[in-house]
PDB file of N, CA and C in Angstrom:
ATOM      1  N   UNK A   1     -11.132  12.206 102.073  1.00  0.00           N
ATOM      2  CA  UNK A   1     -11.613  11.627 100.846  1.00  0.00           C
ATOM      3  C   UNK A   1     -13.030  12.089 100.529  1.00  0.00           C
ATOM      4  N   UNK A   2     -13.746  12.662 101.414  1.00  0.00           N
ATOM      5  CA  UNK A   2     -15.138  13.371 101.556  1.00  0.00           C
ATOM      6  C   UNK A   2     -14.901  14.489 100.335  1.00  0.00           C
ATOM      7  N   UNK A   3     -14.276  15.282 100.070  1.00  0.00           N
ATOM      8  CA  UNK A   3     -13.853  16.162  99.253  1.00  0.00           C
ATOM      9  C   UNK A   3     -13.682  15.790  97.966  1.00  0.00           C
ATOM     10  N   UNK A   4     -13.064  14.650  97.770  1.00  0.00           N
ATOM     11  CA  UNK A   4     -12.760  14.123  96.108  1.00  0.00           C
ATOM     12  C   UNK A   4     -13.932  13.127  96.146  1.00  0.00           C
ATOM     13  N   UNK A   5     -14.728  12.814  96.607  1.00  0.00           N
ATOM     14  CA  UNK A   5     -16.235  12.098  96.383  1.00  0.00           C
ATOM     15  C   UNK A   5     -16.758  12.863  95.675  1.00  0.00           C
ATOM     16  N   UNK A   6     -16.867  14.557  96.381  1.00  0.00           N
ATOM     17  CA  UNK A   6     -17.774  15.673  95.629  1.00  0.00           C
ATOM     18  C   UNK A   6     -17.521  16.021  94.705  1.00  0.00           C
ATOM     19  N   UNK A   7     -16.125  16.099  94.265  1.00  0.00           N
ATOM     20  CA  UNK A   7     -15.364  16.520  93.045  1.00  0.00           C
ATOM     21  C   UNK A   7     -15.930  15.255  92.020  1.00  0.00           C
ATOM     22  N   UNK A   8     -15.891  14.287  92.561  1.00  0.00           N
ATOM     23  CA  UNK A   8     -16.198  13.062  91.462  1.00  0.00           C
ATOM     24  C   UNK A   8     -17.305  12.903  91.351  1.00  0.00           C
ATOM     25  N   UNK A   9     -18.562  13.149  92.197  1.00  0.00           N
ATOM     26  CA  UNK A   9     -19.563  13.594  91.928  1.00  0.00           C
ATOM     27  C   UNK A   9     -20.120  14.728  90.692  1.00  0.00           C
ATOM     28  N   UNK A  10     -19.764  15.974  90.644  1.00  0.00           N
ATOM     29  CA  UNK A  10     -19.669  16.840  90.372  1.00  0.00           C
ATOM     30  C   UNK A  10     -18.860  16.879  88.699  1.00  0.00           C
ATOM     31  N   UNK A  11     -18.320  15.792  88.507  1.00  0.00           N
ATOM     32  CA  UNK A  11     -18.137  15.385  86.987  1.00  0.00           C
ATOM     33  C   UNK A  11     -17.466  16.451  86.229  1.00  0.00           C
ATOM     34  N   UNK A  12     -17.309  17.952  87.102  1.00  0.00           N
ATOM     35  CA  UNK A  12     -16.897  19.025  86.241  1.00  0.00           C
ATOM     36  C   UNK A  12     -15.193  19.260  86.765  1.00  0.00           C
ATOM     37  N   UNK A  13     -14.716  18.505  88.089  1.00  0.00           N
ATOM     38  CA  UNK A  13     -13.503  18.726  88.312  1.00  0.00           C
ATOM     39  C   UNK A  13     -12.484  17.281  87.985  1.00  0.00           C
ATOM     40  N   UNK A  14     -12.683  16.903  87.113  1.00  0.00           N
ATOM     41  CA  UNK A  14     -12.033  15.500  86.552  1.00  0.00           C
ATOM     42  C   UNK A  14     -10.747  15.816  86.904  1.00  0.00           C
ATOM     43  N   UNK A  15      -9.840  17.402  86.213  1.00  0.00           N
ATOM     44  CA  UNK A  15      -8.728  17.692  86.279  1.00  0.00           C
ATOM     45  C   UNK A  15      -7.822  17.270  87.789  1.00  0.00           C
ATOM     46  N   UNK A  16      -8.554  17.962  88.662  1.00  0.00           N
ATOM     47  CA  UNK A  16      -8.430  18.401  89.912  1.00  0.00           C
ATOM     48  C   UNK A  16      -8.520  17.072  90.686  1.00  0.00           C
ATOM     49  N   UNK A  17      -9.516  15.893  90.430  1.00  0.00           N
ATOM     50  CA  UNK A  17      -9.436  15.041  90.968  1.00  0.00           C
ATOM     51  C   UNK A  17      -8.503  14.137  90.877  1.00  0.00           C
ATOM     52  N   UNK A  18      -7.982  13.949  89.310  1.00  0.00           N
ATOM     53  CA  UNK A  18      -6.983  13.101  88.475  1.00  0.00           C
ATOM     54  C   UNK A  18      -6.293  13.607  89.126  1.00  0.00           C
ATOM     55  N   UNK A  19      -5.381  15.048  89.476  1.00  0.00           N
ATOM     56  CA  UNK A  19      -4.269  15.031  90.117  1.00  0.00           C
ATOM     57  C   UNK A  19      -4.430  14.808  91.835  1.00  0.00           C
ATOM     58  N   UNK A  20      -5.350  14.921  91.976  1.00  0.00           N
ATOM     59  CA  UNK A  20      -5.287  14.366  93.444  1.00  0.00           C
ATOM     60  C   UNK A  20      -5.128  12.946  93.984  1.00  0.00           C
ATOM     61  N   UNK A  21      -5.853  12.246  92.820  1.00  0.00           N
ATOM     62  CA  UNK A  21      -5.706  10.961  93.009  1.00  0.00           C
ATOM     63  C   UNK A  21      -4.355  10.136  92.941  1.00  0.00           C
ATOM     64  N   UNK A  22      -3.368  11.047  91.658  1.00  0.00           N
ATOM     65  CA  UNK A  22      -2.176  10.508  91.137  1.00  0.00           C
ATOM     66  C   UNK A  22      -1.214  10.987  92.500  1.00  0.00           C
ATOM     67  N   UNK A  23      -1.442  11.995  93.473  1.00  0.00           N
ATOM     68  CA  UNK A  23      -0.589  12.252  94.285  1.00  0.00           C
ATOM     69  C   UNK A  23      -1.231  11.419  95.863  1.00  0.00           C
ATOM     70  N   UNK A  24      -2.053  10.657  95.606  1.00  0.00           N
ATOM     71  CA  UNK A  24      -2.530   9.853  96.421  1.00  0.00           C
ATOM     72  C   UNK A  24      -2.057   8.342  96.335  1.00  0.00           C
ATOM     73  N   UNK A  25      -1.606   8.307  95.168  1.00  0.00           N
ATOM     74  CA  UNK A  25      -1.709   7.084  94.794  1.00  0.00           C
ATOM     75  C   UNK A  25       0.248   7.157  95.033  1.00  0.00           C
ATOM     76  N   UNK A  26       1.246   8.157  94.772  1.00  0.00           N
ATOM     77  CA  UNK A  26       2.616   8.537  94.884  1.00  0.00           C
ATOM     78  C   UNK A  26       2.477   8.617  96.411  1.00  0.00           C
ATOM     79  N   UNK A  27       1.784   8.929  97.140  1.00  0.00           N
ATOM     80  CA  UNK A  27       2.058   8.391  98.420  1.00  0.00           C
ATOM     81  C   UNK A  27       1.597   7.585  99.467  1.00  0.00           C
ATOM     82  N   UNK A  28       1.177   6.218  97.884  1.00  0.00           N
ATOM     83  CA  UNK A  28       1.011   4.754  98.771  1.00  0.00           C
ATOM     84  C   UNK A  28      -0.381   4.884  99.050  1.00  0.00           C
ATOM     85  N   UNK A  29      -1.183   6.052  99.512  1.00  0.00           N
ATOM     86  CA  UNK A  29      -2.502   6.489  99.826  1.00  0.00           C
ATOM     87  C   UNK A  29      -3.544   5.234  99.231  1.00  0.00           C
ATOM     88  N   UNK A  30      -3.479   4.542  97.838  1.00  0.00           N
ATOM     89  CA  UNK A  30      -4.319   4.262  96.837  1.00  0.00           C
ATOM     90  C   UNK A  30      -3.713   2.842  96.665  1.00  0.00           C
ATOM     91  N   UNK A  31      -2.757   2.196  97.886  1.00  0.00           N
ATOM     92  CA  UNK A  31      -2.412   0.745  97.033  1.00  0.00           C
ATOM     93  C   UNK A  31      -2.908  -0.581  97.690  1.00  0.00           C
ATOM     94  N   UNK A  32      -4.220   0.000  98.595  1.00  0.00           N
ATOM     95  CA  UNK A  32      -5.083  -1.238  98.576  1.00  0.00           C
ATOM     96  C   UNK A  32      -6.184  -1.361  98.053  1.00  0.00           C
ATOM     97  N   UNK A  33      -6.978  -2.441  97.671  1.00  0.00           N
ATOM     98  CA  UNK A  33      -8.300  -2.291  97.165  1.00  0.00           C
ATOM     99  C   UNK A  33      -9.154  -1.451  98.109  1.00  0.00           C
ATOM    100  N   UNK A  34      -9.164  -1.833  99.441  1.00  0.00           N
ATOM    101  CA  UNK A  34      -9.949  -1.333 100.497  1.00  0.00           C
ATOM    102  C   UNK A  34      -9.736   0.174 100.818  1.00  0.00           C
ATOM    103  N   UNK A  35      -8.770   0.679 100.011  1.00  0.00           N
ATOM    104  CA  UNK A  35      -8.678   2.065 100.130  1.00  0.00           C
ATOM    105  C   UNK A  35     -10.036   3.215  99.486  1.00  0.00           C
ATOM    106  N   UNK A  36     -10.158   4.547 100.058  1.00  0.00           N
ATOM    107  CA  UNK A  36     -11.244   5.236  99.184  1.00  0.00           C
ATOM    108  C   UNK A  36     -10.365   5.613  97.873  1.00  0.00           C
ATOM    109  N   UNK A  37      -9.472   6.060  97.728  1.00  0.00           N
ATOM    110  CA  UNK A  37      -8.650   6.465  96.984  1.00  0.00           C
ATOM    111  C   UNK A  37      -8.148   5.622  95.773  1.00  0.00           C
ATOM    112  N   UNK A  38      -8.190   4.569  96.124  1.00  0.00           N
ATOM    113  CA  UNK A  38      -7.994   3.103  95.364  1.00  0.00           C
ATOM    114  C   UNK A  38      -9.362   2.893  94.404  1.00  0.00           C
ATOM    115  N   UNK A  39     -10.581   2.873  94.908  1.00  0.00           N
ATOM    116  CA  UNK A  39     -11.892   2.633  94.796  1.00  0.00           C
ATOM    117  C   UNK A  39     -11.788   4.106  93.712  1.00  0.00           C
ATOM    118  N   UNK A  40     -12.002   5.336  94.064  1.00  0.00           N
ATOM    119  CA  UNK A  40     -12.222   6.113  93.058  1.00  0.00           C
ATOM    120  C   UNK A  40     -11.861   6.306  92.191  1.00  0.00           C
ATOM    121  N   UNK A  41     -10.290   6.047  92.173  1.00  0.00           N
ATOM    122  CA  UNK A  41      -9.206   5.777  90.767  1.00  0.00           C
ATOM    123  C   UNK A  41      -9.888   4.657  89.657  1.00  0.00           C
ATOM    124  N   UNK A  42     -10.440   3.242  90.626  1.00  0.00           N
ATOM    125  CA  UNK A  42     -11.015   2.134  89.900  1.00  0.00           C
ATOM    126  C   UNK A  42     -12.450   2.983  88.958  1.00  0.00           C
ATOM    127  N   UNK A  43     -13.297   3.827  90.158  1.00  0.00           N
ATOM    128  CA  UNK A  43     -14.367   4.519  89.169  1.00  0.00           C
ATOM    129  C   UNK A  43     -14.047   4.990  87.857  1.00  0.00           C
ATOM    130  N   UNK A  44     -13.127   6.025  88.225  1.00  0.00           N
ATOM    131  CA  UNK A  44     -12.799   7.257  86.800  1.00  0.00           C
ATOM    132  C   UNK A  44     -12.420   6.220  85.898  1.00  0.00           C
ATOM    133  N   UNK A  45     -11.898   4.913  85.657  1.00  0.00           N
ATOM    134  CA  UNK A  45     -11.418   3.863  84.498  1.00  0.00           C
ATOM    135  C   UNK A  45     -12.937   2.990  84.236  1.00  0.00           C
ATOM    136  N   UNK A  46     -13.681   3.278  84.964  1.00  0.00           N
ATOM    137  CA  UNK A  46     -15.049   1.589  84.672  1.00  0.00           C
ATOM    138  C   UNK A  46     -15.693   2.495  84.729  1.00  0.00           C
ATOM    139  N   UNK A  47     -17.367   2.032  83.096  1.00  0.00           N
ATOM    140  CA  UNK A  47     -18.097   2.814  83.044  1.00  0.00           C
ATOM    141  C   UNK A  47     -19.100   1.255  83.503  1.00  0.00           C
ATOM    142  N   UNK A  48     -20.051   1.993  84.384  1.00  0.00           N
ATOM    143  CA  UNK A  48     -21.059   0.935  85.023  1.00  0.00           C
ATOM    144  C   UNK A  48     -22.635   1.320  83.628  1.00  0.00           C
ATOM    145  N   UNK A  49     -23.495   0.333  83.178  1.00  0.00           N
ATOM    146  CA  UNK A  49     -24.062   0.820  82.772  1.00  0.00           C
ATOM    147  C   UNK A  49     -25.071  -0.490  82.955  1.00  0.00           C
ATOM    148  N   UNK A  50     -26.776   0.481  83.626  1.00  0.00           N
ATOM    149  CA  UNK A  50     -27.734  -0.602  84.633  1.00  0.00           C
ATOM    150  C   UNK A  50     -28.547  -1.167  82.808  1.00  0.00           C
ATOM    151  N   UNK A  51     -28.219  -2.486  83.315  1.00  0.00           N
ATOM    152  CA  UNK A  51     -29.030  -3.622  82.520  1.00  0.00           C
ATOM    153  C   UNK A  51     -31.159  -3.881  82.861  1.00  0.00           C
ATOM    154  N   UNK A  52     -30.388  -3.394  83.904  1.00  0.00           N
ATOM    155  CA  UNK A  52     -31.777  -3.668  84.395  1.00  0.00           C
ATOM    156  C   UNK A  52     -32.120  -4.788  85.664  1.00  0.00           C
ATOM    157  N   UNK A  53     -32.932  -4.991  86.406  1.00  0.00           N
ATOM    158  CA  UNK A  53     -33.343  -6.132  87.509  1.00  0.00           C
ATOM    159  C   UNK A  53     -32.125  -5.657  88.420  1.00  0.00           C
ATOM    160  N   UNK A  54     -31.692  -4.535  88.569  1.00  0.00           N
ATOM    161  CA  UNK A  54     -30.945  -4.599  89.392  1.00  0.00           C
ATOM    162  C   UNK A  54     -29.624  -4.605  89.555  1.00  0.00           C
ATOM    163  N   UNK A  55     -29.052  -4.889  87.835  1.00  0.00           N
ATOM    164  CA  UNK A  55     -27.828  -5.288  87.467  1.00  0.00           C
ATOM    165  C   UNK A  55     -27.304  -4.680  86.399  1.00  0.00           C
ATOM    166  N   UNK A  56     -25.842  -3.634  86.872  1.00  0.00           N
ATOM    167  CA  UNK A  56     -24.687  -3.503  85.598  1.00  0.00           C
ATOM    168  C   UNK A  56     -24.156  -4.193  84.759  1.00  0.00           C
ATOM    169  N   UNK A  57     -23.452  -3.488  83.771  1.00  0.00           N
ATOM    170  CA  UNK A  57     -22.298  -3.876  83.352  1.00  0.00           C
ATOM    171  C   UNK A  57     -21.167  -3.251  83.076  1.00  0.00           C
ATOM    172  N   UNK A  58     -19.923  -3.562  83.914  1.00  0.00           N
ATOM    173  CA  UNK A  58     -18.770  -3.108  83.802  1.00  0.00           C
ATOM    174  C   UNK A  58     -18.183  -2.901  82.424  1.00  0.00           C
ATOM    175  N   UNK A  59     -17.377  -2.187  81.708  1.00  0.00           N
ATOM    176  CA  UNK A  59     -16.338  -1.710  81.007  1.00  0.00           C
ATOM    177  C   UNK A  59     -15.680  -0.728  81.357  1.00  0.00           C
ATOM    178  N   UNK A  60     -14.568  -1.015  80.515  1.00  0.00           N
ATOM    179  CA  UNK A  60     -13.434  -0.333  80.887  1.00  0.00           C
ATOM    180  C   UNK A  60     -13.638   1.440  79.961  1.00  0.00           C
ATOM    181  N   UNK A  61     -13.351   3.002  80.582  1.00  0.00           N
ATOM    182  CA  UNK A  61     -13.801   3.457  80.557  1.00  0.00           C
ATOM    183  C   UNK A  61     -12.442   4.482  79.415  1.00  0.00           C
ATOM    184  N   UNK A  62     -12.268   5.254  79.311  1.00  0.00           N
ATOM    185  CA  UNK A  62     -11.072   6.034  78.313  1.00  0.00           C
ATOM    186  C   UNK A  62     -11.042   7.135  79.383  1.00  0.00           C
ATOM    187  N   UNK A  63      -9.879   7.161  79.690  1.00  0.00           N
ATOM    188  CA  UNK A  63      -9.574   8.449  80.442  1.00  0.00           C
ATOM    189  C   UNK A  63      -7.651   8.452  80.399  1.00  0.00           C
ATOM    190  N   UNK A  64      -7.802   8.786  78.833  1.00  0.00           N
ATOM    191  CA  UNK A  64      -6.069   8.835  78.275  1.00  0.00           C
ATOM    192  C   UNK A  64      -5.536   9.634  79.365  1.00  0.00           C
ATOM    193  N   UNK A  65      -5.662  10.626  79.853  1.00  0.00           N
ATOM    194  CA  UNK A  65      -4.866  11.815  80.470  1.00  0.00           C
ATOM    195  C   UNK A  65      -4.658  11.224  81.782  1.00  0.00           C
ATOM    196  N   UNK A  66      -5.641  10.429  82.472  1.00  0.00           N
ATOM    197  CA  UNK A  66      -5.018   9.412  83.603  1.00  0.00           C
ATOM    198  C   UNK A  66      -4.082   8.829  83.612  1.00  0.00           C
ATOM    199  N   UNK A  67      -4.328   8.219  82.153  1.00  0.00           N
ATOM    200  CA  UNK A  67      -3.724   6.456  81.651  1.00  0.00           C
ATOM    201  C   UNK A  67      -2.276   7.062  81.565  1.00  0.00           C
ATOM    202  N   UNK A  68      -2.355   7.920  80.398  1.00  0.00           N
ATOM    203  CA  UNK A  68      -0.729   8.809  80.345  1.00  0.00           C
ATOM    204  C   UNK A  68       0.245   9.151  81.820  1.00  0.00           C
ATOM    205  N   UNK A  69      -0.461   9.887  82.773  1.00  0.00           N
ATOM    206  CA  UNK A  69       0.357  10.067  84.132  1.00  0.00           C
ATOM    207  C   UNK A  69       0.734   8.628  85.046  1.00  0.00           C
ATOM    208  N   UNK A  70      -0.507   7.980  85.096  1.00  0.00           N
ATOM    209  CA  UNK A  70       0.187   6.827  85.688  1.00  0.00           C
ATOM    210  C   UNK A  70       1.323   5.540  85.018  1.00  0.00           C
ATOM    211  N   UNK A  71       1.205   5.856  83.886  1.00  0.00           N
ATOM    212  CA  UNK A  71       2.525   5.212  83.061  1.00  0.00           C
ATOM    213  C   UNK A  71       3.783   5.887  83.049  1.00  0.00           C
ATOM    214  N   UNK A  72       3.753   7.338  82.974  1.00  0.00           N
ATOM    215  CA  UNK A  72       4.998   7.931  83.198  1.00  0.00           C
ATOM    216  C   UNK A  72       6.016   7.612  84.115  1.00  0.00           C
TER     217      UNK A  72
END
């Protein structure tokens, strides 16, 4: 999961990560919260944005081409 951190870091392999994640998630990899795989899927959907003192705020983020594969 060290590998798709960097990719998700790196903001330029969205493609590459989305399908890694969706074939992570097809083999069960991604179906606990406590998973890394679980956790990064939750990132790419929530945009965090700092309020300040220390504190975000969650929304929900647009990433149709996710949203589309995992409904299929």
């Amino acid at each position: 999961m060290l590998a798709s951190r960097v990719v998700f870091q790196m903001k330029a392999g969205d493609d590459i990560l989305r399908k890694y994640l969706l074939s992570a998630l097809d083999a069960g990899r991604a179906d606990a919260a406590d998973s890394p795989a679980y956790r990064l899927l939750k990132e790419m959907v929530t945009l965090k944005v700092d309020i300040g003192n220390e504190q975000t705020e969650s929304s929900p983020k647009a990433q149709n081409e996710l949203r589309a594969e995992l409904y299929l």
